[in-house]
C-alpha atoms as a PDB file:
ATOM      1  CA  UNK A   1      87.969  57.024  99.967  1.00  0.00           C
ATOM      2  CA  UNK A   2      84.589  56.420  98.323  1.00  0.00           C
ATOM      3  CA  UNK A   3      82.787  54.922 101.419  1.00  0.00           C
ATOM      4  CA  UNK A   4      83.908  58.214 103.263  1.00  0.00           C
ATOM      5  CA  UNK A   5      83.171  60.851 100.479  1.00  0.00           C
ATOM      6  CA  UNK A   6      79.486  59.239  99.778  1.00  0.00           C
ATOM      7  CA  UNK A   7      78.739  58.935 103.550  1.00  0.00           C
ATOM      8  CA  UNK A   8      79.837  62.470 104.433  1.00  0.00           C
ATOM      9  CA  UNK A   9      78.132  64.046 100.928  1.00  0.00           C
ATOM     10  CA  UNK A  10      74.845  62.050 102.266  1.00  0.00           C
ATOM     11  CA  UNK A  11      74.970  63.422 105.977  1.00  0.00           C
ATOM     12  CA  UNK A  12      76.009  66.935 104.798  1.00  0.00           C
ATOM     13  CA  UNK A  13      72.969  66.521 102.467  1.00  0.00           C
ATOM     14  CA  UNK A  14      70.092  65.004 104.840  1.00  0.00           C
ATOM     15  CA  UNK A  15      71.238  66.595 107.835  1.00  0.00           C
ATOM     16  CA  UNK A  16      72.931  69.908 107.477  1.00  0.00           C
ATOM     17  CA  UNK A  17      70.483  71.206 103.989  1.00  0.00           C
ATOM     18  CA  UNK A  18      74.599  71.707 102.269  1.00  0.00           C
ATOM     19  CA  UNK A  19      75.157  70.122  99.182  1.00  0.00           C
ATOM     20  CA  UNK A  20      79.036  69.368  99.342  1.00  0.00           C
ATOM     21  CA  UNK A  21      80.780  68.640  95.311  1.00  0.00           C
ATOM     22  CA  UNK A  22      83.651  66.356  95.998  1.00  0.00           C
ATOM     23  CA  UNK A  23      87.680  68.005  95.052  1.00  0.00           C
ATOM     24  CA  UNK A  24      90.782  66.983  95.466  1.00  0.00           C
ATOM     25  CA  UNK A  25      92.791  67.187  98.218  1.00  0.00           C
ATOM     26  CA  UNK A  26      96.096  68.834  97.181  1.00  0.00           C
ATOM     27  CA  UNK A  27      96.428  71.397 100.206  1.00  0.00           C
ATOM     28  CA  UNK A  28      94.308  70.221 102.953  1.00  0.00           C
ATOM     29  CA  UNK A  29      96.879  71.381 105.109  1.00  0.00           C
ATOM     30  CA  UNK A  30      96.661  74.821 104.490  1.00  0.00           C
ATOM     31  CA  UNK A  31      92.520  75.623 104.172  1.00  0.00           C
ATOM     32  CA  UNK A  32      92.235  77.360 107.335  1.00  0.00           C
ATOM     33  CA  UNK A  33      89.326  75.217 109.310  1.00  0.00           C
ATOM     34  CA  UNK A  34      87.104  77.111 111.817  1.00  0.00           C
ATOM     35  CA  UNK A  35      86.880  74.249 113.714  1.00  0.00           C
ATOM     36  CA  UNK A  36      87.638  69.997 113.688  1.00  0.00           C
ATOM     37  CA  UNK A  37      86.114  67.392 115.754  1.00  0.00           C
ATOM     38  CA  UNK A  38      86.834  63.631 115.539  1.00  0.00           C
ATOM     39  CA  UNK A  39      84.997  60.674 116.782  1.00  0.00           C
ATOM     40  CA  UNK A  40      86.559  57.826 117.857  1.00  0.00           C
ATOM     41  CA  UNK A  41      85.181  54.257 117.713  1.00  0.00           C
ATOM     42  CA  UNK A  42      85.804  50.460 118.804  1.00  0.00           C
ATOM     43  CA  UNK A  43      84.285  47.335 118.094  1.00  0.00           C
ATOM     44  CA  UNK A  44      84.753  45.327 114.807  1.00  0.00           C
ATOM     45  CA  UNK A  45      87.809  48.261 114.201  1.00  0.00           C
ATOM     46  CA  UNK A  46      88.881  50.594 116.610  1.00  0.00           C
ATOM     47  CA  UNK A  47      89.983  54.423 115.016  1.00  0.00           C
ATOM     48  CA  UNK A  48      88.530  58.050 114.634  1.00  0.00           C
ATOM     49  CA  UNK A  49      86.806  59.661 111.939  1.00  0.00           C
ATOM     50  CA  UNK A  50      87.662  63.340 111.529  1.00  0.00           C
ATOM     51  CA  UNK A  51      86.059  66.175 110.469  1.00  0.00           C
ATOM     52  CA  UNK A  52      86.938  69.743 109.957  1.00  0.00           C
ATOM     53  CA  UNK A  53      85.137  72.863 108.454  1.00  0.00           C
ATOM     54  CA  UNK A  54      85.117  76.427 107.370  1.00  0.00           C
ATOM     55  CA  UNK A  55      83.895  79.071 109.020  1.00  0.00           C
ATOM     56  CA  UNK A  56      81.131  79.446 106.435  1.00  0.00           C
ATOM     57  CA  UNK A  57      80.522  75.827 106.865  1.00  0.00           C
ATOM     58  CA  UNK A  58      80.118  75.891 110.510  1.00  0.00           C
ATOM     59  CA  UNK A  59      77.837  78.821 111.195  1.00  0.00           C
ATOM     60  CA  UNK A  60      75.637  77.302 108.111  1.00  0.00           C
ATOM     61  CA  UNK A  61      74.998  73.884 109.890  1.00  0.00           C
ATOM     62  CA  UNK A  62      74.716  74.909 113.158  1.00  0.00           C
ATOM     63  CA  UNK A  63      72.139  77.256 111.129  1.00  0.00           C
ATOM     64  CA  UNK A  64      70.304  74.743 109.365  1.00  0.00           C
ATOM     65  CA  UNK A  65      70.102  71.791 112.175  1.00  0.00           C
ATOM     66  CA  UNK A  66      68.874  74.168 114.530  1.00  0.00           C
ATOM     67  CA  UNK A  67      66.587  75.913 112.230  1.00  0.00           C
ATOM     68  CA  UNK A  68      67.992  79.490 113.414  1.00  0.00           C
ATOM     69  CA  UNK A  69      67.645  82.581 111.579  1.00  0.00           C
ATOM     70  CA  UNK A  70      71.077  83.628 112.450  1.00  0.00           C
ATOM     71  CA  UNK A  71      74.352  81.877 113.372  1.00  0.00           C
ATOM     72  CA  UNK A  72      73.765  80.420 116.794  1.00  0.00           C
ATOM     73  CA  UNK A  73      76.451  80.636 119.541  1.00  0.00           C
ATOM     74  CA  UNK A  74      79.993  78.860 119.395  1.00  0.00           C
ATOM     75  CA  UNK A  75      79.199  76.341 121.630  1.00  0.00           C
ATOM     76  CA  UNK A  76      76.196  75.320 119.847  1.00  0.00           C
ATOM     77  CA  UNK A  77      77.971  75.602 116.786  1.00  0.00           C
ATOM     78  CA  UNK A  78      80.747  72.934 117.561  1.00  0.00           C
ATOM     79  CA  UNK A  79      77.769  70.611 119.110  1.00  0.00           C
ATOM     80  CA  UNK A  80      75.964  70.601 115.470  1.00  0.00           C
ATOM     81  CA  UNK A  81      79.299  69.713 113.752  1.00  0.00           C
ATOM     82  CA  UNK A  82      80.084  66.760 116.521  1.00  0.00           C
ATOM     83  CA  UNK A  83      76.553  65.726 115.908  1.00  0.00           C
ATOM     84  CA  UNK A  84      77.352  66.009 112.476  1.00  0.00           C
ATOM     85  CA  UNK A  85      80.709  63.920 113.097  1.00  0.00           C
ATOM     86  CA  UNK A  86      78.654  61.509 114.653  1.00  0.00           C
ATOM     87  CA  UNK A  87      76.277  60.702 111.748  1.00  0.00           C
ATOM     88  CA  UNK A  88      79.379  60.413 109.382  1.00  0.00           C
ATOM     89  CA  UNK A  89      81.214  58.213 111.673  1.00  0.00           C
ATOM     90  CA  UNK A  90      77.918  55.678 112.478  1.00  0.00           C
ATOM     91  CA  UNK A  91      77.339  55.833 108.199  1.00  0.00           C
ATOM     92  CA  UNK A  92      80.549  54.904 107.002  1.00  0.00           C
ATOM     93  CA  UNK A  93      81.228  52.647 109.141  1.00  0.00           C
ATOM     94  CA  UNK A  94      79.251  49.872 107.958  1.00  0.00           C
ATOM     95  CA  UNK A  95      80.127  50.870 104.249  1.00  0.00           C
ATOM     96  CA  UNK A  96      83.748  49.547 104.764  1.00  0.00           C
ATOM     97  CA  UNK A  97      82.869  46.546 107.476  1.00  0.00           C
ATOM     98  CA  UNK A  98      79.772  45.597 106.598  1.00  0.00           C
ATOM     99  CA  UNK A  99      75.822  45.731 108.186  1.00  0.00           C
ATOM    100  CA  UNK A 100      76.981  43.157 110.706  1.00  0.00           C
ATOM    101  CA  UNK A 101      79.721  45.048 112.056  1.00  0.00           C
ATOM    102  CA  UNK A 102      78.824  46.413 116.026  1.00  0.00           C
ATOM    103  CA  UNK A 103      80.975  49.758 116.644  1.00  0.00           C
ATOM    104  CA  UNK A 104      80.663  52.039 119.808  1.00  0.00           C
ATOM    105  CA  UNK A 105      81.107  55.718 119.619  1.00  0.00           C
ATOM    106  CA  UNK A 106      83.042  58.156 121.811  1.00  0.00           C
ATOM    107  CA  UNK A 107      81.394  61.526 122.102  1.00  0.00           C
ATOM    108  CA  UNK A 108      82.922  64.441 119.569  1.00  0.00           C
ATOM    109  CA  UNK A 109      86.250  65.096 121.052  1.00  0.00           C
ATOM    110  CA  UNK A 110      87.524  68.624 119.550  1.00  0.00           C
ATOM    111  CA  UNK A 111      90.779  68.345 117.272  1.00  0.00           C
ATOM    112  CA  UNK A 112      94.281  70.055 117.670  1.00  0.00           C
ATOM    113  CA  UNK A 113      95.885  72.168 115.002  1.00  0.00           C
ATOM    114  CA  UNK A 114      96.858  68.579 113.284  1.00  0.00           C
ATOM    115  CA  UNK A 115      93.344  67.112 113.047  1.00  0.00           C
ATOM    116  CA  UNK A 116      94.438  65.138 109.983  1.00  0.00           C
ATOM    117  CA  UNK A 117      97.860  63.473 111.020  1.00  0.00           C
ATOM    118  CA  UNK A 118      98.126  60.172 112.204  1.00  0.00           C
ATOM    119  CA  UNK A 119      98.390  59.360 115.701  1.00  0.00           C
ATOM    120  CA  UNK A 120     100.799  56.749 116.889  1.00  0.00           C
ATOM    121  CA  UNK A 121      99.251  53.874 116.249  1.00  0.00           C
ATOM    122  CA  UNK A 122      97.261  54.967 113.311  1.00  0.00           C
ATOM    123  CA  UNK A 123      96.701  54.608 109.798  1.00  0.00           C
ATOM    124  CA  UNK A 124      94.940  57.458 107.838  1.00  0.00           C
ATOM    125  CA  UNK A 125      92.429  55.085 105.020  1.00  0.00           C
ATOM    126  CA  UNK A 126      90.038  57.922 103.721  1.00  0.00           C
ATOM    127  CA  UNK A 127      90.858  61.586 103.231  1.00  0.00           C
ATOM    128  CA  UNK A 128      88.004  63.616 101.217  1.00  0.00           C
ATOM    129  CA  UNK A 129      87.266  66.940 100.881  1.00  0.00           C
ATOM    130  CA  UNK A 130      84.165  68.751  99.717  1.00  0.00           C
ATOM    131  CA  UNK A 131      83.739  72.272  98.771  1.00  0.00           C
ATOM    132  CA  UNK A 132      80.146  74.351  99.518  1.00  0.00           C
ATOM    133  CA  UNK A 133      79.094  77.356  98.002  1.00  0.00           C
ATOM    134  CA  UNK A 134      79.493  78.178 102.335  1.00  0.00           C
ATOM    135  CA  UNK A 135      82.829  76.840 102.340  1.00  0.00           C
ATOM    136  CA  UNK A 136      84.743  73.645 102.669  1.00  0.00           C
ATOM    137  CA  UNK A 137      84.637  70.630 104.796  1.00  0.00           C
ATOM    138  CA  UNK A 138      87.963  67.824 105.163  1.00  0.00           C
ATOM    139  CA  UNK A 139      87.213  64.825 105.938  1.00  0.00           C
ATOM    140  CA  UNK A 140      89.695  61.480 107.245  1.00  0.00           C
ATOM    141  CA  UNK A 141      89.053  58.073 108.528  1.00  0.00           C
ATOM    142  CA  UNK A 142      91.734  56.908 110.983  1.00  0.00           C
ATOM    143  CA  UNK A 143      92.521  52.710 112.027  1.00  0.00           C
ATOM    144  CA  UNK A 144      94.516  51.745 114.627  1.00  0.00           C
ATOM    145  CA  UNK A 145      97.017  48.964 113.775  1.00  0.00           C
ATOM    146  CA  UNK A 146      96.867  46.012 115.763  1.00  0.00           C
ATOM    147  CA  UNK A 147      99.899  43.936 115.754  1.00  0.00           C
ATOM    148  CA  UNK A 148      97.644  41.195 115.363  1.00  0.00           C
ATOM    149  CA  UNK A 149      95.947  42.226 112.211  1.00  0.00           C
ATOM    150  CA  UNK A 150      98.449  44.529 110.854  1.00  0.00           C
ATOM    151  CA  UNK A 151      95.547  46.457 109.608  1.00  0.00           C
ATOM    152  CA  UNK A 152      95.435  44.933 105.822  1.00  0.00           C
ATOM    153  CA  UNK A 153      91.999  43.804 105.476  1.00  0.00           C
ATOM    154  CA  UNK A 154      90.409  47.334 107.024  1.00  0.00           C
ATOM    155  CA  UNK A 155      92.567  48.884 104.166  1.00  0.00           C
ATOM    156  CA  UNK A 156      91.512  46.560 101.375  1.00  0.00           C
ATOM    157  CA  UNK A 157      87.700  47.119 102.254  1.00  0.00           C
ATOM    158  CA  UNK A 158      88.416  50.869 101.662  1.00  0.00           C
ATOM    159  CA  UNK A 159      89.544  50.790  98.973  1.00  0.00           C
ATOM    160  CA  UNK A 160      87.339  48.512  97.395  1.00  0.00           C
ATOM    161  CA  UNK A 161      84.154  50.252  98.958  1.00  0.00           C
END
């Protein structure tokens, strides 16, 4: 859970101009999210990172990566937080395989009313959330189990990282 909560504090830092403070995540389920995108990857590991927001959360990054005065429009709003999905996705994963690792990225895919369940297939490693004075932002890392693997060493490095 570290490699996920540094990368996304770091990226909601840098890129967004929102300083996120790390909380627990007792009741994830039921923080009502304006809006969740995942990006899925393959390569060294194949999964999908997650990431969901507030509406506070969204209108202020769209806000501050576009350098608007003003909340722009939905659309644009759900690009910033892909792009922001994006970032997240290409900075942790190197935390938990290593520099070496090559991963390729889907595009942002938006997120059903479940963003942070398992999918067949999956494991959930990471789950972090961070709270904003605009709001609050969830966070999950997602590894597909290959019968091969059986998915032990991508949970180790987690939890070491």
């Amino acid at each position: 859970m570290a490699a996920l909560q540094q990368a996304a504090t770091s990226t909601f830092e840098s890129l967004a101009l929102l300083f996120p403070e790390p909380c627990g995540t007792d009741g994830v389920e039921f923080i009502p999210l304006a809006s969740a995108v995942s990006v899925s990857f393959h390569g060294t590991s194949h999964g999908r990172c997650v990431v969901g927001v507030t509406t506070g959360v969204l209108s202020a990054l769209a806000e501050n990566m576009l350098g608007a005065s003003a909340a722009p429009d939905a659309r644009l709003q759900r690009d910033a937080l892909g792009e922001l999905a994006n970032v997240v996705t290409g900075n942790v994963l190197p935390m938990v395989h290593g520099a070496a690792a090559v991963f390729r990225l889907d595009a942002p895919a938006t997120e059903g009313v479940s963003p942070f369940e398992a999918l067949a297939g999956e494991t959930q490693l990471a789950l972090t959330r961070l709270q904003m004075d605009e709001g609050e932002a969830i966070l999950a890392l997602f590894a597909r189990v290959e019968p091969a693997v059986a998915g032990a060493g991508t949970a180790a490095a987690v939890a070491q990282t």
